[in-house]
N, C-alpha and C. Protein backbone atom coordinates (compact mmCIF):
# COMPACT_ATOMS: atom_id res chain seq x y z
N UNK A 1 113.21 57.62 92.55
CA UNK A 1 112.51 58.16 93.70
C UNK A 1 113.31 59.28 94.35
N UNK A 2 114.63 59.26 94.53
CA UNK A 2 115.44 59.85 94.99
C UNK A 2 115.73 61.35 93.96
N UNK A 3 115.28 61.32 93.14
CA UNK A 3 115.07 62.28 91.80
C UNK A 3 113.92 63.33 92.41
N UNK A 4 112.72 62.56 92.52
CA UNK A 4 111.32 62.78 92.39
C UNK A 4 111.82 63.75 94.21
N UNK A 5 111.76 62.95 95.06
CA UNK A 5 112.30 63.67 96.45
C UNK A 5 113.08 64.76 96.06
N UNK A 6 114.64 65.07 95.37
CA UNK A 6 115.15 66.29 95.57
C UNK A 6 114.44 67.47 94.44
N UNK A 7 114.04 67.00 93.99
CA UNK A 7 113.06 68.14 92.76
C UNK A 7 111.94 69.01 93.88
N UNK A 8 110.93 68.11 94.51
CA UNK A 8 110.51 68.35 95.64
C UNK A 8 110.84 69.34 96.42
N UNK A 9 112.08 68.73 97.30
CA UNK A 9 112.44 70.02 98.17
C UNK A 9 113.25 70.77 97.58
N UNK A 10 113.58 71.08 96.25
CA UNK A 10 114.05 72.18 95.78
C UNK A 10 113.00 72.98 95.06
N UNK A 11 111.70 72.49 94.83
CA UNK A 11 111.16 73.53 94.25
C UNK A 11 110.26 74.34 95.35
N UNK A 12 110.25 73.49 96.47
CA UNK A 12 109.78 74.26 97.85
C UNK A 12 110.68 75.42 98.63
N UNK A 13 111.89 74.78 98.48
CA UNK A 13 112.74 76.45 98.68
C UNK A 13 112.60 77.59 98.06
N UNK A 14 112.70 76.92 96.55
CA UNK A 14 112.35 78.29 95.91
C UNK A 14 111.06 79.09 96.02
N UNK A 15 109.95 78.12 96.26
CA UNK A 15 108.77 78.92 96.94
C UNK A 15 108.88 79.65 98.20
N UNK A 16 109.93 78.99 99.25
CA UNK A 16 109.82 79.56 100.75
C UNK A 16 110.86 80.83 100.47
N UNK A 17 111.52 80.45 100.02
CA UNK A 17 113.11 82.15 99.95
C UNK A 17 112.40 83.30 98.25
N UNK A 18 111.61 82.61 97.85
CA UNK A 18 110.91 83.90 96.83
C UNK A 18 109.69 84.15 97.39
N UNK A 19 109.11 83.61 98.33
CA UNK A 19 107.85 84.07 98.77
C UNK A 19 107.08 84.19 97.87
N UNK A 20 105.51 84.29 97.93
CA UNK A 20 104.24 84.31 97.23
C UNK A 20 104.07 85.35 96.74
N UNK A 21 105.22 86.26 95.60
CA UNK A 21 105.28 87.71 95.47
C UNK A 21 104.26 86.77 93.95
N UNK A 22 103.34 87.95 93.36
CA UNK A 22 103.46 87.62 92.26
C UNK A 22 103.81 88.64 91.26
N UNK A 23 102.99 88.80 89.81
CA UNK A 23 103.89 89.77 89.10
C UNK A 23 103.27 90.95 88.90
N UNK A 24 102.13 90.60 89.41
CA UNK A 24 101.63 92.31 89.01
C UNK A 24 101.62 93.70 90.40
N UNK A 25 102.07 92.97 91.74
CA UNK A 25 102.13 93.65 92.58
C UNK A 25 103.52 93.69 93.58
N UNK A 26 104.76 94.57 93.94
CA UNK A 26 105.08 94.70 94.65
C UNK A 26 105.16 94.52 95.99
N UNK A 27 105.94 94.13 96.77
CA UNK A 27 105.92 93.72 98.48
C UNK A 27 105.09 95.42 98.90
N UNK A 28 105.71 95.93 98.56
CA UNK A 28 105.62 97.67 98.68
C UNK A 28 104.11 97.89 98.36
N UNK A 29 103.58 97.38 97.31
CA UNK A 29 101.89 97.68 96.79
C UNK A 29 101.57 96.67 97.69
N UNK A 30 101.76 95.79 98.29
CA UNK A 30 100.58 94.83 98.78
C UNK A 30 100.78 95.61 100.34
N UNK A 31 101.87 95.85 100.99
CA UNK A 31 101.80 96.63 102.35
C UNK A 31 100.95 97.43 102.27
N UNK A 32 101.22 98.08 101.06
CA UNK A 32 99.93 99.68 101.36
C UNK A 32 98.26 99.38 100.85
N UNK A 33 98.42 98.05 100.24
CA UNK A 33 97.14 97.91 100.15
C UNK A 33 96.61 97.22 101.64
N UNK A 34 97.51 96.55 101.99
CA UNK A 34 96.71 95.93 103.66
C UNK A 34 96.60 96.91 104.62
N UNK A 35 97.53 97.74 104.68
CA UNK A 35 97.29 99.03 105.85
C UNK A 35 96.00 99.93 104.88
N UNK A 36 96.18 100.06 103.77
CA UNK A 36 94.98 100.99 103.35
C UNK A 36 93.20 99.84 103.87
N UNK A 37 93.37 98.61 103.34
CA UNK A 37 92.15 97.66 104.19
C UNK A 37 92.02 97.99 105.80
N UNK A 38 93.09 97.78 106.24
CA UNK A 38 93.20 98.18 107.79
C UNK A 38 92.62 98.89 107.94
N UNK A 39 93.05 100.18 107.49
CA UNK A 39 92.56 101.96 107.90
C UNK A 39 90.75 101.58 107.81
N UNK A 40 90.86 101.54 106.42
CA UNK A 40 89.35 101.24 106.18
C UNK A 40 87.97 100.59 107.03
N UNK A 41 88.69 99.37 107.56
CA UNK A 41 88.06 98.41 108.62
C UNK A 41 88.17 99.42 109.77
N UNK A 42 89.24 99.63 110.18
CA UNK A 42 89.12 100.72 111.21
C UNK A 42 87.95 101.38 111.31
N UNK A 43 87.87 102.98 110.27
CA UNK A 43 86.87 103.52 110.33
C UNK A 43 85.50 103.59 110.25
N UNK A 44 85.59 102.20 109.40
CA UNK A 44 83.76 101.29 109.80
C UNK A 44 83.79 101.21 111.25
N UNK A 45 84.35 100.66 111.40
CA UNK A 45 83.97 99.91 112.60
C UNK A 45 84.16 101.55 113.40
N UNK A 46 84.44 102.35 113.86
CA UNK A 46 84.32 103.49 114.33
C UNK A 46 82.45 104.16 113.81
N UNK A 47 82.65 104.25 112.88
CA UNK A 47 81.23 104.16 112.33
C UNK A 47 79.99 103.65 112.81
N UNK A 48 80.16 102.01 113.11
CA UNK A 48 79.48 101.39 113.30
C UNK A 48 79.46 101.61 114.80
N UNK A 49 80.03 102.39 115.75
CA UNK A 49 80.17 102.07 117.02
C UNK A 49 79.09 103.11 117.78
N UNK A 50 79.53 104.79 116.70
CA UNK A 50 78.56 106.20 116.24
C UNK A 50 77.40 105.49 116.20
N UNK A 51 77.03 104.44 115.70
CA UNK A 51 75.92 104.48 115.12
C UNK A 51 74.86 103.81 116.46
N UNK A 52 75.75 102.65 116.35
CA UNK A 52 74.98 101.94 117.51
C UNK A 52 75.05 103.07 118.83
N UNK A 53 75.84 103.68 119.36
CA UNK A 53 75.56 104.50 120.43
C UNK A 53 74.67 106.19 120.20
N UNK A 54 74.38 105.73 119.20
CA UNK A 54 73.26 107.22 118.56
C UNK A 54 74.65 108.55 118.37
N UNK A 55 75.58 108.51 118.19
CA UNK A 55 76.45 109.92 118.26
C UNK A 55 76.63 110.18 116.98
N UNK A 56 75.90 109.45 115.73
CA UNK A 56 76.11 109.90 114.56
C UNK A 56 75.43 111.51 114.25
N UNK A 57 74.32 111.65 115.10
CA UNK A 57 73.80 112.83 114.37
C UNK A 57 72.88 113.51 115.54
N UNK A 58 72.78 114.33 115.88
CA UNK A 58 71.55 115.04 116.95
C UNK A 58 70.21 114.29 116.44
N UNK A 59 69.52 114.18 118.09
CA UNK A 59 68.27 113.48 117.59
C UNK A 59 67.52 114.71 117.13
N UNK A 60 66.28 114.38 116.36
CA UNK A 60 65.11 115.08 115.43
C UNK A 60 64.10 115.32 116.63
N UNK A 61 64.29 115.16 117.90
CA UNK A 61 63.13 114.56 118.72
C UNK A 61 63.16 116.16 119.66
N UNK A 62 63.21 117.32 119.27
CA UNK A 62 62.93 118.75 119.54
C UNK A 62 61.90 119.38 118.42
N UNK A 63 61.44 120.50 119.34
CA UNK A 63 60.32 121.66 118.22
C UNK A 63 61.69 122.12 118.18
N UNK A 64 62.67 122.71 118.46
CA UNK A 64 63.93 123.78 118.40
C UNK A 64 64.55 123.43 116.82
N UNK A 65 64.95 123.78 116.02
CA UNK A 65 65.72 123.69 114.76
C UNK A 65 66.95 123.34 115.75
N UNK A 66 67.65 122.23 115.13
CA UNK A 66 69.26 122.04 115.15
C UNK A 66 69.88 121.90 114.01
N UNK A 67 70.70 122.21 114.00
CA UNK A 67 72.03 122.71 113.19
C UNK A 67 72.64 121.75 112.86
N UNK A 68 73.15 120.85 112.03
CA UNK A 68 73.50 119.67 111.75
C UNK A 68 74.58 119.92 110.39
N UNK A 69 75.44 119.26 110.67
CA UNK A 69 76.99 119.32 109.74
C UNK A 69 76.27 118.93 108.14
């Protein structure tokens, strides 16, 4: 039992001091992939904010031609 216990908390250290890296990605690739998600979520949601407050686009609701990006 005393076997079974130190196997235990030694193979849990080695999980806690190597961390959940695995092999196909870098600490370095997974940072820039969560700030690149970040950014992303960001600008939806900026998007989504345009949208709901009508500032995505001039309204259609003139005889005048507008000019639109």
């Amino acid at each position: 039992m005393l076997k079974v216990t130190i196997a235990t908390v030694l193979a849990s250290l080695v999980v806690i001091i190597g961390g959940c890296q695995t092999l196909t990605t870098t600490p370095e690739e997974q940072s820039r992939k969560y700030s690149r998600i970040s950014n992303l979520n960001r600008m939806m949601f900026n998007e989504d904010i345009d949208n709901i407050l009508l500032l995505d686009k001039p309204s259609q609701l003139t005889r005048w031609h507008i000019y639109t990006e």
